[in-house]
PDB file of N, CA and C in Angstrom:
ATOM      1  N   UNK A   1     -42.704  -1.783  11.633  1.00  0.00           N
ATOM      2  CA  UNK A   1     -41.314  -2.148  11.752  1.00  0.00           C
ATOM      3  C   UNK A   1     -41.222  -3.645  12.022  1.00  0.00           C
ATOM      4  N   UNK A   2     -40.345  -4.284  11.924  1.00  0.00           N
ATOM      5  CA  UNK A   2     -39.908  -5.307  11.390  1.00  0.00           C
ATOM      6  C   UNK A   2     -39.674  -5.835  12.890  1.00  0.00           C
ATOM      7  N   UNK A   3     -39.771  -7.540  13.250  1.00  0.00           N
ATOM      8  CA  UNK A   3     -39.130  -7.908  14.828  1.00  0.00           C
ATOM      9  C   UNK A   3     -37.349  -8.442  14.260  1.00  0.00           C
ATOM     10  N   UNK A   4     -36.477  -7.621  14.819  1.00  0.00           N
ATOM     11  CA  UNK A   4     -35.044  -8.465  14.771  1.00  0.00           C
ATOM     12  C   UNK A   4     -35.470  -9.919  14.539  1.00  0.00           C
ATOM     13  N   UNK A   5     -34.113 -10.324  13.636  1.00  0.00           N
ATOM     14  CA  UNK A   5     -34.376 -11.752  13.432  1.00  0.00           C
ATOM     15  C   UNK A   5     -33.565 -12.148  14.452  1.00  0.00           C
ATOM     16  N   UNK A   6     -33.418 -13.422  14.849  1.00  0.00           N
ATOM     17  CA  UNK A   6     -32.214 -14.311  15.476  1.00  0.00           C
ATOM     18  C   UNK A   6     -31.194 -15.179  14.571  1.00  0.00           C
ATOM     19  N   UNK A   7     -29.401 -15.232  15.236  1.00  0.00           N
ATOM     20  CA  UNK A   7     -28.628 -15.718  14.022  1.00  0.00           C
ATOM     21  C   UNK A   7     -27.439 -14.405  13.362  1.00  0.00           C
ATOM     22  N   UNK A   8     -26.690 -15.425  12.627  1.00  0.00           N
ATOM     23  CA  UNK A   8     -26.049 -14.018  11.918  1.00  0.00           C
ATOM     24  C   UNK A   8     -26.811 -12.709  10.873  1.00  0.00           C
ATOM     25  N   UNK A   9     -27.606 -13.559  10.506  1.00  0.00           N
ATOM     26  CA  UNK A   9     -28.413 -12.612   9.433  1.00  0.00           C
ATOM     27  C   UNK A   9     -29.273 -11.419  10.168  1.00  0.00           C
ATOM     28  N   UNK A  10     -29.358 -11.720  11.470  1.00  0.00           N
ATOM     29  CA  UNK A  10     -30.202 -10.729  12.210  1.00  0.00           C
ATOM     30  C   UNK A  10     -29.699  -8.976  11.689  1.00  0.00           C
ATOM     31  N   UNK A  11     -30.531  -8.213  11.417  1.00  0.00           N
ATOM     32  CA  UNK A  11     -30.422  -7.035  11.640  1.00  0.00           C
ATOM     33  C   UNK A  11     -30.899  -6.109  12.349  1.00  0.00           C
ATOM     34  N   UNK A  12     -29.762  -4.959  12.276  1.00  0.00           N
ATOM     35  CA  UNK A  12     -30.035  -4.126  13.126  1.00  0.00           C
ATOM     36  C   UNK A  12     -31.005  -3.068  13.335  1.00  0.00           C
ATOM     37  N   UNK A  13     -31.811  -2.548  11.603  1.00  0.00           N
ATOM     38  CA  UNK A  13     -32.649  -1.654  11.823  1.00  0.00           C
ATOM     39  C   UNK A  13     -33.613  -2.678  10.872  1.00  0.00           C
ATOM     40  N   UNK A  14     -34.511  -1.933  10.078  1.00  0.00           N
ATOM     41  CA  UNK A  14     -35.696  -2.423   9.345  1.00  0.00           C
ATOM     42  C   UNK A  14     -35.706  -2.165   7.926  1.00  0.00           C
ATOM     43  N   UNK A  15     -34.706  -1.374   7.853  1.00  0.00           N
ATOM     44  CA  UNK A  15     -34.513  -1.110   6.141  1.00  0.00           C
ATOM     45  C   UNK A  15     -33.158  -1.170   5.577  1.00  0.00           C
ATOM     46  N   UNK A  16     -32.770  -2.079   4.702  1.00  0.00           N
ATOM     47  CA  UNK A  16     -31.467  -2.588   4.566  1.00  0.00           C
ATOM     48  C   UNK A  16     -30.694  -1.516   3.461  1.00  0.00           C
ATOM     49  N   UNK A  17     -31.525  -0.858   3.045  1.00  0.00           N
ATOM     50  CA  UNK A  17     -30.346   0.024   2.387  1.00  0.00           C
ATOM     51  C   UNK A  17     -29.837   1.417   2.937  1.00  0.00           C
ATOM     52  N   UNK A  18     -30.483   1.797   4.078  1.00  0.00           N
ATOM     53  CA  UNK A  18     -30.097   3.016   4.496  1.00  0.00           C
ATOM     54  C   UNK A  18     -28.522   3.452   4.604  1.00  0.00           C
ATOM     55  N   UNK A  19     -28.226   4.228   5.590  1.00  0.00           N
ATOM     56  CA  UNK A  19     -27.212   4.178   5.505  1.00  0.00           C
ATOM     57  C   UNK A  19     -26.014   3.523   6.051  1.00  0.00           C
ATOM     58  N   UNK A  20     -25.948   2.628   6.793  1.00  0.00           N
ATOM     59  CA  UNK A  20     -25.134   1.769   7.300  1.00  0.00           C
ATOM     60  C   UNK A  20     -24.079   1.105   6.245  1.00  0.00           C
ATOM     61  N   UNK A  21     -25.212   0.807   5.177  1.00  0.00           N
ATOM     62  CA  UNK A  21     -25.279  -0.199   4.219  1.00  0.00           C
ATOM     63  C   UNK A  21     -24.118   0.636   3.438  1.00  0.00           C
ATOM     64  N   UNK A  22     -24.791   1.685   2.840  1.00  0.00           N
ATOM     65  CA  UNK A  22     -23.730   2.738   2.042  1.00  0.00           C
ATOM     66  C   UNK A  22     -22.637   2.755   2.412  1.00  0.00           C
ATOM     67  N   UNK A  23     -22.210   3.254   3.966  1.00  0.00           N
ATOM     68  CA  UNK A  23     -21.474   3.544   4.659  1.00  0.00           C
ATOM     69  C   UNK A  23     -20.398   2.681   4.462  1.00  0.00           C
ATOM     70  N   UNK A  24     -20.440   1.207   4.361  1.00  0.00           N
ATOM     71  CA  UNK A  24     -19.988   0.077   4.868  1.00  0.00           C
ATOM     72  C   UNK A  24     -19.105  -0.434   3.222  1.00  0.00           C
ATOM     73  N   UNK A  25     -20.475   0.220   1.985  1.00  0.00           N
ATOM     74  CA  UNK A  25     -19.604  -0.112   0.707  1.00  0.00           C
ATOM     75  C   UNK A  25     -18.442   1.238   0.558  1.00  0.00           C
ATOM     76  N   UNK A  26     -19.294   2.368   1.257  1.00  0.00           N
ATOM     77  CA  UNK A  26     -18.095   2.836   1.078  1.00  0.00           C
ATOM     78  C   UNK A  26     -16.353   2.831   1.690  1.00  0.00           C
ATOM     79  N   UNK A  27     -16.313   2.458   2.945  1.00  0.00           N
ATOM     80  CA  UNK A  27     -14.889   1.652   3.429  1.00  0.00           C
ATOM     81  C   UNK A  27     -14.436   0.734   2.760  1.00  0.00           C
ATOM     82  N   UNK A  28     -15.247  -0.484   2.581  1.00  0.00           N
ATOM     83  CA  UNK A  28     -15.079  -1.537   0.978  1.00  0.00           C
ATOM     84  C   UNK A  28     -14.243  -0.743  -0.043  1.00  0.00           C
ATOM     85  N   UNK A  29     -14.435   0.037  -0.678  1.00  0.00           N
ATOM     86  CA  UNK A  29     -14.073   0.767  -1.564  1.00  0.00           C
ATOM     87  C   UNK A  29     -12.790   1.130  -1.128  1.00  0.00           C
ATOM     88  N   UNK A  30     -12.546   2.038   0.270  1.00  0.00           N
ATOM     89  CA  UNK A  30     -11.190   2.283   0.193  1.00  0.00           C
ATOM     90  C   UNK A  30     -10.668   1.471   0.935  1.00  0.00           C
ATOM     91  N   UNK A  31     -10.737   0.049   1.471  1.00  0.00           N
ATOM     92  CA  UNK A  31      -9.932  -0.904   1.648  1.00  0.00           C
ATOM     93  C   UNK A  31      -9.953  -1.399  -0.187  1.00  0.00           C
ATOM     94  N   UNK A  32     -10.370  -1.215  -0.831  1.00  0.00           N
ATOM     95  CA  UNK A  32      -9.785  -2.131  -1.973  1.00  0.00           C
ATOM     96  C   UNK A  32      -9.003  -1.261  -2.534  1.00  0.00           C
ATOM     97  N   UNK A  33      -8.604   0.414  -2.256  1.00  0.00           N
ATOM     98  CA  UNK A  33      -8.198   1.021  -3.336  1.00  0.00           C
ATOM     99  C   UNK A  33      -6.908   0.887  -2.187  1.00  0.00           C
ATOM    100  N   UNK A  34      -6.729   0.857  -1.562  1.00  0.00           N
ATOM    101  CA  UNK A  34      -5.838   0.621  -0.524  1.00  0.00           C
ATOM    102  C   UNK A  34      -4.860  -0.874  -1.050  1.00  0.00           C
ATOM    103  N   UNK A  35      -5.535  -1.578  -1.636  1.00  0.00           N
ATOM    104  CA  UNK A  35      -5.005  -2.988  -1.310  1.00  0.00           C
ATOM    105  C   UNK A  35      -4.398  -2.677  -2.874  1.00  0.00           C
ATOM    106  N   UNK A  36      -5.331  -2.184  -3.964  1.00  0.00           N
ATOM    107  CA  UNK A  36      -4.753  -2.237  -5.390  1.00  0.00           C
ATOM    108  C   UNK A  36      -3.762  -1.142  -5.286  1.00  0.00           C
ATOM    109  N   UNK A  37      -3.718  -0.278  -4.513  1.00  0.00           N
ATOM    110  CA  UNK A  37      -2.484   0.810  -4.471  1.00  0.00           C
ATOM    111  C   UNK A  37      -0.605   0.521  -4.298  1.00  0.00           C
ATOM    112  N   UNK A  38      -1.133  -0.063  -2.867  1.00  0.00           N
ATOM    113  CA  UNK A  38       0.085  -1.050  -2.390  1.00  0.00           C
ATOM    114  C   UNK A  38       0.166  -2.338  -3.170  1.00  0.00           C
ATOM    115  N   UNK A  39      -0.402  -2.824  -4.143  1.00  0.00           N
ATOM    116  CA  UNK A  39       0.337  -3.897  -5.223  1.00  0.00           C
ATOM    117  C   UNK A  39       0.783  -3.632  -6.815  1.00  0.00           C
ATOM    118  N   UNK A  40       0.132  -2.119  -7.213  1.00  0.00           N
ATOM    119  CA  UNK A  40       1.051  -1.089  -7.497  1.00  0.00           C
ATOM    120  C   UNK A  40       2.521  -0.695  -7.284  1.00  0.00           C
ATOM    121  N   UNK A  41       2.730  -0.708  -6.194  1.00  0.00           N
ATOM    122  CA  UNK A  41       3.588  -0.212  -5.645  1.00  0.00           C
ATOM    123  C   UNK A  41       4.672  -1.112  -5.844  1.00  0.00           C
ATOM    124  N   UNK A  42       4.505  -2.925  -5.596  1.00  0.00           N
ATOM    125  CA  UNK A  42       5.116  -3.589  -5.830  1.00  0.00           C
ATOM    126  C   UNK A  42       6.037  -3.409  -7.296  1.00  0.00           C
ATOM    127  N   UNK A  43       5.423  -2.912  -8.376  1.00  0.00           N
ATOM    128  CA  UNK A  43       6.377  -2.724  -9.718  1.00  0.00           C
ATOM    129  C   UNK A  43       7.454  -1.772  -9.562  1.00  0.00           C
ATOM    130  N   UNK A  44       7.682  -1.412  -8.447  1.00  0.00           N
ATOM    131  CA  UNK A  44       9.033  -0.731  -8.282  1.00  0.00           C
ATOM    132  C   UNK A  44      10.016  -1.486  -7.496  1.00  0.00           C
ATOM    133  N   UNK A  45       9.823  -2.476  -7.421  1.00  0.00           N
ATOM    134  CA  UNK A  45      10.900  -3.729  -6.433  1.00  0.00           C
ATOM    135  C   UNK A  45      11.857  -4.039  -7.104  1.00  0.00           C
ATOM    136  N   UNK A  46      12.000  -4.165  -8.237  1.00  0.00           N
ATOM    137  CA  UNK A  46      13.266  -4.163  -9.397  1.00  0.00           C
ATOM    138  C   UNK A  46      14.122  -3.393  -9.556  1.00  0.00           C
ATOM    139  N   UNK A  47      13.258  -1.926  -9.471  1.00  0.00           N
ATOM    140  CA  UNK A  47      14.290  -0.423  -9.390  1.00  0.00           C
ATOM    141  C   UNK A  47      14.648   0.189  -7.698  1.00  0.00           C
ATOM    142  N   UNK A  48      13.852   0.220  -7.028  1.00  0.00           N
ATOM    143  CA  UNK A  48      13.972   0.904  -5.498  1.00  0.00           C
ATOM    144  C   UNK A  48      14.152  -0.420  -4.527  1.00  0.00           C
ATOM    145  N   UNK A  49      14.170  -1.702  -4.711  1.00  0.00           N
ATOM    146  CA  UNK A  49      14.582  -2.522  -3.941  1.00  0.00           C
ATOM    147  C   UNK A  49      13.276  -2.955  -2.823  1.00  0.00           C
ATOM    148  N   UNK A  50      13.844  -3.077  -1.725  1.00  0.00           N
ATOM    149  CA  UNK A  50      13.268  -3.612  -0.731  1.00  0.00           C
ATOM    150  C   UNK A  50      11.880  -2.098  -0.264  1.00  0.00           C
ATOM    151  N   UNK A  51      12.188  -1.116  -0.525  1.00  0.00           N
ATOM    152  CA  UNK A  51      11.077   0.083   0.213  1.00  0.00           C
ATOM    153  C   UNK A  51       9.864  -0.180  -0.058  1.00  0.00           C
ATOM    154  N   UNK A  52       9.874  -0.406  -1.659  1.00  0.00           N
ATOM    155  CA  UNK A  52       8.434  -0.550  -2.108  1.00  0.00           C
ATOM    156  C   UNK A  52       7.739  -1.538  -0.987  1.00  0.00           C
ATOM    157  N   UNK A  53       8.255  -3.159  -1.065  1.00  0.00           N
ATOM    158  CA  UNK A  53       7.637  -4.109  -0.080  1.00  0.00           C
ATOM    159  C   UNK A  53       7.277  -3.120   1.128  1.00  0.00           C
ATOM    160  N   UNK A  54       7.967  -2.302   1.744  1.00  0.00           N
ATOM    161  CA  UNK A  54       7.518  -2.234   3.217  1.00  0.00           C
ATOM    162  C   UNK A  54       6.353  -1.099   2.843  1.00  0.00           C
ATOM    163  N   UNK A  55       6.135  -0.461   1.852  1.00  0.00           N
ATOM    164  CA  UNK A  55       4.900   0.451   1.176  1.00  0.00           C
ATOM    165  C   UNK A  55       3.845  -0.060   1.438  1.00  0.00           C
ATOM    166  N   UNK A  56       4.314  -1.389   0.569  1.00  0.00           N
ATOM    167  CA  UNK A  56       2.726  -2.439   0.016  1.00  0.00           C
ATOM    168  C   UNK A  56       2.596  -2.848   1.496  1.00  0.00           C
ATOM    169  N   UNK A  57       3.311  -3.380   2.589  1.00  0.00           N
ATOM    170  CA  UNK A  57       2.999  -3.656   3.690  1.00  0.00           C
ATOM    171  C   UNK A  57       2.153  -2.586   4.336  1.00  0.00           C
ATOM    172  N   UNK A  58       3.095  -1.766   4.542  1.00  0.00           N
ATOM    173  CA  UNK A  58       1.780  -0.390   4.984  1.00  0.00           C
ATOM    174  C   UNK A  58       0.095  -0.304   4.809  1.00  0.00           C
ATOM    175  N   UNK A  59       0.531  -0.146   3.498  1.00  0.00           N
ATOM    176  CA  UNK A  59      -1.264  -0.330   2.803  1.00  0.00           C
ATOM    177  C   UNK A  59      -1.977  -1.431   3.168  1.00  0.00           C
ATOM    178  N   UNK A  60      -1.406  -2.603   3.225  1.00  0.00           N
ATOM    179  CA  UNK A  60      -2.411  -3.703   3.719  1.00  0.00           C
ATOM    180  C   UNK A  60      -2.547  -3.628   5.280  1.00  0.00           C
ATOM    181  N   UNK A  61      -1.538  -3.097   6.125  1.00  0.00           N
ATOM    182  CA  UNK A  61      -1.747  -2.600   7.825  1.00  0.00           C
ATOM    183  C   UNK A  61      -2.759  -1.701   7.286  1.00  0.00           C
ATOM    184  N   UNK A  62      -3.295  -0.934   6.879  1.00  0.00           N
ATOM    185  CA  UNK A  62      -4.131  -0.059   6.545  1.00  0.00           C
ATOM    186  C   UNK A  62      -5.531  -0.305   6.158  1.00  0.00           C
ATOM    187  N   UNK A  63      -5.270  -1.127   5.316  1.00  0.00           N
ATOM    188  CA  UNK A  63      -6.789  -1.782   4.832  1.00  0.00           C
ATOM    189  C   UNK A  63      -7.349  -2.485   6.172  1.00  0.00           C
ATOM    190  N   UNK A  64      -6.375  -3.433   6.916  1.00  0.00           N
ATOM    191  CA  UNK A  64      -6.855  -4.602   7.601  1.00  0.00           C
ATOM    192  C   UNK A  64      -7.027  -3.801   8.938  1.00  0.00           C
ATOM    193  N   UNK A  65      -6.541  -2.272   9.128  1.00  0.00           N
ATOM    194  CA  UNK A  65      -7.589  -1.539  10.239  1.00  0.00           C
ATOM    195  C   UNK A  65      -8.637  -1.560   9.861  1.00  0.00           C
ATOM    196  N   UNK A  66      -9.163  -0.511   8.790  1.00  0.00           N
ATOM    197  CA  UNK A  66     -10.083  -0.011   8.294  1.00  0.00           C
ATOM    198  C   UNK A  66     -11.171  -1.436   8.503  1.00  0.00           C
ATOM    199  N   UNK A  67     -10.870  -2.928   8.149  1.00  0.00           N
ATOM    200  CA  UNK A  67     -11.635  -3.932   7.928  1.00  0.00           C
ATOM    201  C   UNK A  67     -12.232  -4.141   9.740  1.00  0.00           C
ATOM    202  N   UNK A  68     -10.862  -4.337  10.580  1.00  0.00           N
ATOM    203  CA  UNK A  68     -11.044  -4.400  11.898  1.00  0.00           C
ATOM    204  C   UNK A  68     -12.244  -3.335  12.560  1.00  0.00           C
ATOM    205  N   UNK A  69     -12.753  -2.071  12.003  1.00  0.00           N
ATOM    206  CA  UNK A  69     -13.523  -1.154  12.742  1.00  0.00           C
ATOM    207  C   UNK A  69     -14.977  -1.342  11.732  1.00  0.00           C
ATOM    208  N   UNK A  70     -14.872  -2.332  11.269  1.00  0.00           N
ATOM    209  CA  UNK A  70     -16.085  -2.103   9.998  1.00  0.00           C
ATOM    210  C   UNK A  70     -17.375  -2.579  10.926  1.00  0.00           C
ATOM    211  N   UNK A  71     -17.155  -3.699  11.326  1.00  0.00           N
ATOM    212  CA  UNK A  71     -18.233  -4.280  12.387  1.00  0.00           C
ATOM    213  C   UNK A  71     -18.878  -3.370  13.577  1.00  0.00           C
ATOM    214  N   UNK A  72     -17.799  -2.662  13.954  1.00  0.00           N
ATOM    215  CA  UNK A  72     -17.960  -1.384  15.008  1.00  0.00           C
ATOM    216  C   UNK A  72     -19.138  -0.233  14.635  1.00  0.00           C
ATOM    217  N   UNK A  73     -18.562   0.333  13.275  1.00  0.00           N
ATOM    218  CA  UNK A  73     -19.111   1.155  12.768  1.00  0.00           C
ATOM    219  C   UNK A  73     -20.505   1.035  12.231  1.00  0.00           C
ATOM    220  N   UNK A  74     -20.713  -0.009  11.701  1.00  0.00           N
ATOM    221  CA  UNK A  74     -21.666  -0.279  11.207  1.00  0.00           C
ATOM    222  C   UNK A  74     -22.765  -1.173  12.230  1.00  0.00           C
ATOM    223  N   UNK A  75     -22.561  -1.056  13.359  1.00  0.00           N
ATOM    224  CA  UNK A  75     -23.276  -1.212  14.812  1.00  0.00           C
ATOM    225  C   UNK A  75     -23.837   0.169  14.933  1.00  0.00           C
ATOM    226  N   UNK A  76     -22.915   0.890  15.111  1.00  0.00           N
ATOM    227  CA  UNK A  76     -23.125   2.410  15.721  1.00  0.00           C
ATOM    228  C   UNK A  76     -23.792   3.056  14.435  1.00  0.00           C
ATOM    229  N   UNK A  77     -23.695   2.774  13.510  1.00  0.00           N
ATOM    230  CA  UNK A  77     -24.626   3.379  12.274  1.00  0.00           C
ATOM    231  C   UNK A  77     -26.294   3.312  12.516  1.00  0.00           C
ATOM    232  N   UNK A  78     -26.128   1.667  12.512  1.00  0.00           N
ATOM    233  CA  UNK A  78     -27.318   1.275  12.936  1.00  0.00           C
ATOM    234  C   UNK A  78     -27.991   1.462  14.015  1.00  0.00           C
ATOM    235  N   UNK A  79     -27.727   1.588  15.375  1.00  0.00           N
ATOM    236  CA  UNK A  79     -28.118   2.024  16.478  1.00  0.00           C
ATOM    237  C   UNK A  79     -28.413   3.405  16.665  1.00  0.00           C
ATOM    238  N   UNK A  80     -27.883   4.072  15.537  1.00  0.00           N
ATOM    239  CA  UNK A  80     -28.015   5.655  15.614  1.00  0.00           C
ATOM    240  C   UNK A  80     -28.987   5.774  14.702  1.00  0.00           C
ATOM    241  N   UNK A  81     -29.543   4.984  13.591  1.00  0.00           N
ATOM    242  CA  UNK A  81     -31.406   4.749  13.018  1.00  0.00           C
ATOM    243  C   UNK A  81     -31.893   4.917  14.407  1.00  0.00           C
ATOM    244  N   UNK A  82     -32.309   3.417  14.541  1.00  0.00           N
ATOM    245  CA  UNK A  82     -32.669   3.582  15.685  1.00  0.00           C
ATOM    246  C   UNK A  82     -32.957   4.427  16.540  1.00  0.00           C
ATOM    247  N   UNK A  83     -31.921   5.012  17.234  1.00  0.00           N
ATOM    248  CA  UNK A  83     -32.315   6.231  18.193  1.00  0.00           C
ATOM    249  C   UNK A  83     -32.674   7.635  17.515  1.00  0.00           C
ATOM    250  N   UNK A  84     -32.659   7.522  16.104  1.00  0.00           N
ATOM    251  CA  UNK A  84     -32.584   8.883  15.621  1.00  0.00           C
ATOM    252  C   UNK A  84     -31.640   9.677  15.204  1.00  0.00           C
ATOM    253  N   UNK A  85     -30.276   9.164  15.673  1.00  0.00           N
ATOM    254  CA  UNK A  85     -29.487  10.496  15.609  1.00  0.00           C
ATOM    255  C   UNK A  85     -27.794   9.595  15.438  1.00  0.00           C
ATOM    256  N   UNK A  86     -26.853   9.598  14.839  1.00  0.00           N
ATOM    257  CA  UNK A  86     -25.993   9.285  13.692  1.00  0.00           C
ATOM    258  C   UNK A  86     -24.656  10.362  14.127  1.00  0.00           C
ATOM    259  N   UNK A  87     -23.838   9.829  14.627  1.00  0.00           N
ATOM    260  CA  UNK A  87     -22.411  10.666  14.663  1.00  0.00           C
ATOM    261  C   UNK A  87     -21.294  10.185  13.799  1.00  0.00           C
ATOM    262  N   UNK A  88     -21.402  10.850  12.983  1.00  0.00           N
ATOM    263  CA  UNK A  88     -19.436  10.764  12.294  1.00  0.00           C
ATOM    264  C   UNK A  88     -18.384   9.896  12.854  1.00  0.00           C
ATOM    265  N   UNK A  89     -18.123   9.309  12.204  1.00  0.00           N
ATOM    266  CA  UNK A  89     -16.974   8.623  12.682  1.00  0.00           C
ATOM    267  C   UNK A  89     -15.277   9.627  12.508  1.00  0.00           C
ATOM    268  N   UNK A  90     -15.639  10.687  12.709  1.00  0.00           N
ATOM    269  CA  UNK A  90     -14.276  11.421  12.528  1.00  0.00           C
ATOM    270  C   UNK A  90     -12.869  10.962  12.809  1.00  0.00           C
ATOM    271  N   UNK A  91     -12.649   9.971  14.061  1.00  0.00           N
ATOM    272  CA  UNK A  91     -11.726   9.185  14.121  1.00  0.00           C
ATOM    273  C   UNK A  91     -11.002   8.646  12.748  1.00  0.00           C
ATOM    274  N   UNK A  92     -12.081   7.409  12.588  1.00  0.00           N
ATOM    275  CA  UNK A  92     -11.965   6.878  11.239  1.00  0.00           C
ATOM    276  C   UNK A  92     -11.614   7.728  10.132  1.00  0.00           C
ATOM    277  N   UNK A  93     -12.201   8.655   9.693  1.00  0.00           N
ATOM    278  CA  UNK A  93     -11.987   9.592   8.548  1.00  0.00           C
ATOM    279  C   UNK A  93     -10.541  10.420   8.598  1.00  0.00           C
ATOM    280  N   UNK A  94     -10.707  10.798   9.977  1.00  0.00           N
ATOM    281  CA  UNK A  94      -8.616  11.656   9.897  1.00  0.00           C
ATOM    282  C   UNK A  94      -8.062  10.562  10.053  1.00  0.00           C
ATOM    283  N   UNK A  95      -8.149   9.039  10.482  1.00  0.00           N
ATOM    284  CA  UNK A  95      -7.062   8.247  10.511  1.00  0.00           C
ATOM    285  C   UNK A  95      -6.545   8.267   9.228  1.00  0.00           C
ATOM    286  N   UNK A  96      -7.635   7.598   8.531  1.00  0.00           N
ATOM    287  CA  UNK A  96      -7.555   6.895   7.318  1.00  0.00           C
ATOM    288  C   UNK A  96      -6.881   8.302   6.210  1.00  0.00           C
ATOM    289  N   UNK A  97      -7.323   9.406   6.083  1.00  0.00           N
ATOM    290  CA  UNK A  97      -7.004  10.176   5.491  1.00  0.00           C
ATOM    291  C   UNK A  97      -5.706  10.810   6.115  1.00  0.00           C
ATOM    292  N   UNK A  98      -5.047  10.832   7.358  1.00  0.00           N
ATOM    293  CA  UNK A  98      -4.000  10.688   7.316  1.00  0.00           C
ATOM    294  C   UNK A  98      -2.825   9.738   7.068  1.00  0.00           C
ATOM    295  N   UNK A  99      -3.400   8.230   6.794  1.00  0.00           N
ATOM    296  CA  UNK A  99      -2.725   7.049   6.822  1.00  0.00           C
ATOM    297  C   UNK A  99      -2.548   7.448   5.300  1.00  0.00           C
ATOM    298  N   UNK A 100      -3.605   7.518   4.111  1.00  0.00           N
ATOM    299  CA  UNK A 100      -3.164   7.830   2.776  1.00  0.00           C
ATOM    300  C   UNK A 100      -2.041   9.073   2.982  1.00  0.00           C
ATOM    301  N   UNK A 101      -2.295   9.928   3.388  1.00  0.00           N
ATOM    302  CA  UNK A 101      -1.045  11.208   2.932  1.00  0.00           C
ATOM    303  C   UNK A 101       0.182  10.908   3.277  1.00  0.00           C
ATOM    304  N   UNK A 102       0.218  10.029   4.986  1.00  0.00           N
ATOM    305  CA  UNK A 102       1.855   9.341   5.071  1.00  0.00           C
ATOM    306  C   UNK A 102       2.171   8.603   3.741  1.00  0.00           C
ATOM    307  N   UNK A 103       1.588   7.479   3.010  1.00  0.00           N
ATOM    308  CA  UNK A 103       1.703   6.779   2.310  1.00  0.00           C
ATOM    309  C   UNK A 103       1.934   7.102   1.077  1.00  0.00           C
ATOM    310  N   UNK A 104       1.187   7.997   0.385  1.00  0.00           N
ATOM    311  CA  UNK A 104       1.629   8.942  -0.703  1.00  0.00           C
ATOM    312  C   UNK A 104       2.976  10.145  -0.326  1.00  0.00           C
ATOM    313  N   UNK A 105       3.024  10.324   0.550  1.00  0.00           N
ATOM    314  CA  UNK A 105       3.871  10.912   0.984  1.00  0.00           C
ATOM    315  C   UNK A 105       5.345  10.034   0.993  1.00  0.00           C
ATOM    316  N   UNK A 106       5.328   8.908   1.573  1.00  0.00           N
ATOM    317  CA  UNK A 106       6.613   7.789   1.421  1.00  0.00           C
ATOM    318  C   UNK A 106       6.553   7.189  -0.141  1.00  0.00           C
ATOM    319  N   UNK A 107       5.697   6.950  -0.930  1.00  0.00           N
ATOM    320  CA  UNK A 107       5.767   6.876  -2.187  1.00  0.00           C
ATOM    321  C   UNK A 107       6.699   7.488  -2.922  1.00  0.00           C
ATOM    322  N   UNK A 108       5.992   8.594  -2.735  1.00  0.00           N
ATOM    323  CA  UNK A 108       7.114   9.657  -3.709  1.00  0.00           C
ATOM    324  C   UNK A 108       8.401  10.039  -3.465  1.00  0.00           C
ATOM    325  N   UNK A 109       8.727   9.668  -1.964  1.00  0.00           N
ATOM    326  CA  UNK A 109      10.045   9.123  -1.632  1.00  0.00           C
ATOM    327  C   UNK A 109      10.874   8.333  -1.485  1.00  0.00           C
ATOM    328  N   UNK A 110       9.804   7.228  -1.897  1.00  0.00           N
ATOM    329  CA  UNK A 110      10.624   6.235  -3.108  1.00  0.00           C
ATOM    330  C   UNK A 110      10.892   6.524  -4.077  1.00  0.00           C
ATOM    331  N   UNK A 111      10.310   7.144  -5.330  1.00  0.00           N
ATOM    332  CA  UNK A 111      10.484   7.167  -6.283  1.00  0.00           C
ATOM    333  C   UNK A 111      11.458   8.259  -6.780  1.00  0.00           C
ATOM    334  N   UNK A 112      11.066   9.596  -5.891  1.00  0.00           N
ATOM    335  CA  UNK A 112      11.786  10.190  -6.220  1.00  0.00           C
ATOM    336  C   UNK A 112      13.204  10.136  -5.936  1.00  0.00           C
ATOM    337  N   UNK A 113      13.408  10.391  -4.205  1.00  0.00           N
ATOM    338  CA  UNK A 113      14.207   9.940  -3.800  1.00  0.00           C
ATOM    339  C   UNK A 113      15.632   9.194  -3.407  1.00  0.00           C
ATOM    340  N   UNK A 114      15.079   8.220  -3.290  1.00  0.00           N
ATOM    341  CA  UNK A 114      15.570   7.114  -2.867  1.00  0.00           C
ATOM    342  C   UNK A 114      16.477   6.509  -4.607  1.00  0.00           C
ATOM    343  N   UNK A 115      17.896   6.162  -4.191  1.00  0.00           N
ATOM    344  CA  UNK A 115      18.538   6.136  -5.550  1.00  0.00           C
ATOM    345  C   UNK A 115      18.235   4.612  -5.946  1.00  0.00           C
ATOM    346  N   UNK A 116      18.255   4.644  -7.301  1.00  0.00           N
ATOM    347  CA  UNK A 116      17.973   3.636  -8.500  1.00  0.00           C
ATOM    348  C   UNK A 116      18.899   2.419  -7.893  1.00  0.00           C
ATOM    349  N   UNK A 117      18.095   1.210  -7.889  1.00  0.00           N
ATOM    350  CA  UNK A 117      19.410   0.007  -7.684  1.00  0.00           C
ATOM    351  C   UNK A 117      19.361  -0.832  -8.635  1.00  0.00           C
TER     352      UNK A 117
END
């Protein structure tokens, strides 16, 4: 095994692709589908007015949690190599998967909804 380096580049375990790594593209992923969703959303500002904006706002409060706990998580990923043993971030997972269903959920009450201006 490897000695920690010193610096930002230092890491936390000895093998850089495990799962931390994964873990970490995978939030990447839904902060970006998050961010392209809510600017989506923006092409309805012509027809539904002002709602859409506070949509696309949502989604980016959303992404820029998800970004805020990334450093966290991916500590505790790594420290759980380390010791052996790796807990779920279940927090994270019902937030986030409840933050999409409000959001798809207010979507479609824009669209459907909410009358034509």
């Amino acid at each position: 095994m490897h000695a920690p380096q010193d610096g930002p580049d230092r890491r936390l375990h000895a093998d850089p692709g495990l799962q931390p790594e994964r873990t970490t593209l995978a939030w990447n992923r839904t902060m970006l589908a998050l961010v392209v969703a809510g600017l989506l959303l923006l092409r309805w500002v012509p027809r539904h007015g002002w709602a859409p904006l506070l949509l696309t706002l949502l989604t980016l409060v959303t992404a820029l949690v998800i970004a805020a706990g990334q450093a966290r998580r991916y500590r505790r990923s790594a420290r759980g190599i380390e010791d052996g043993r790796i807990e779920a971030d279940a927090v994270g997972v019902l937030g986030t998967t409840a933050a999409v269903a409000v959001l798809g959920a207010l979507a479609l009450v824009v669209v459907v909804a909410l009358p034509v201006g």
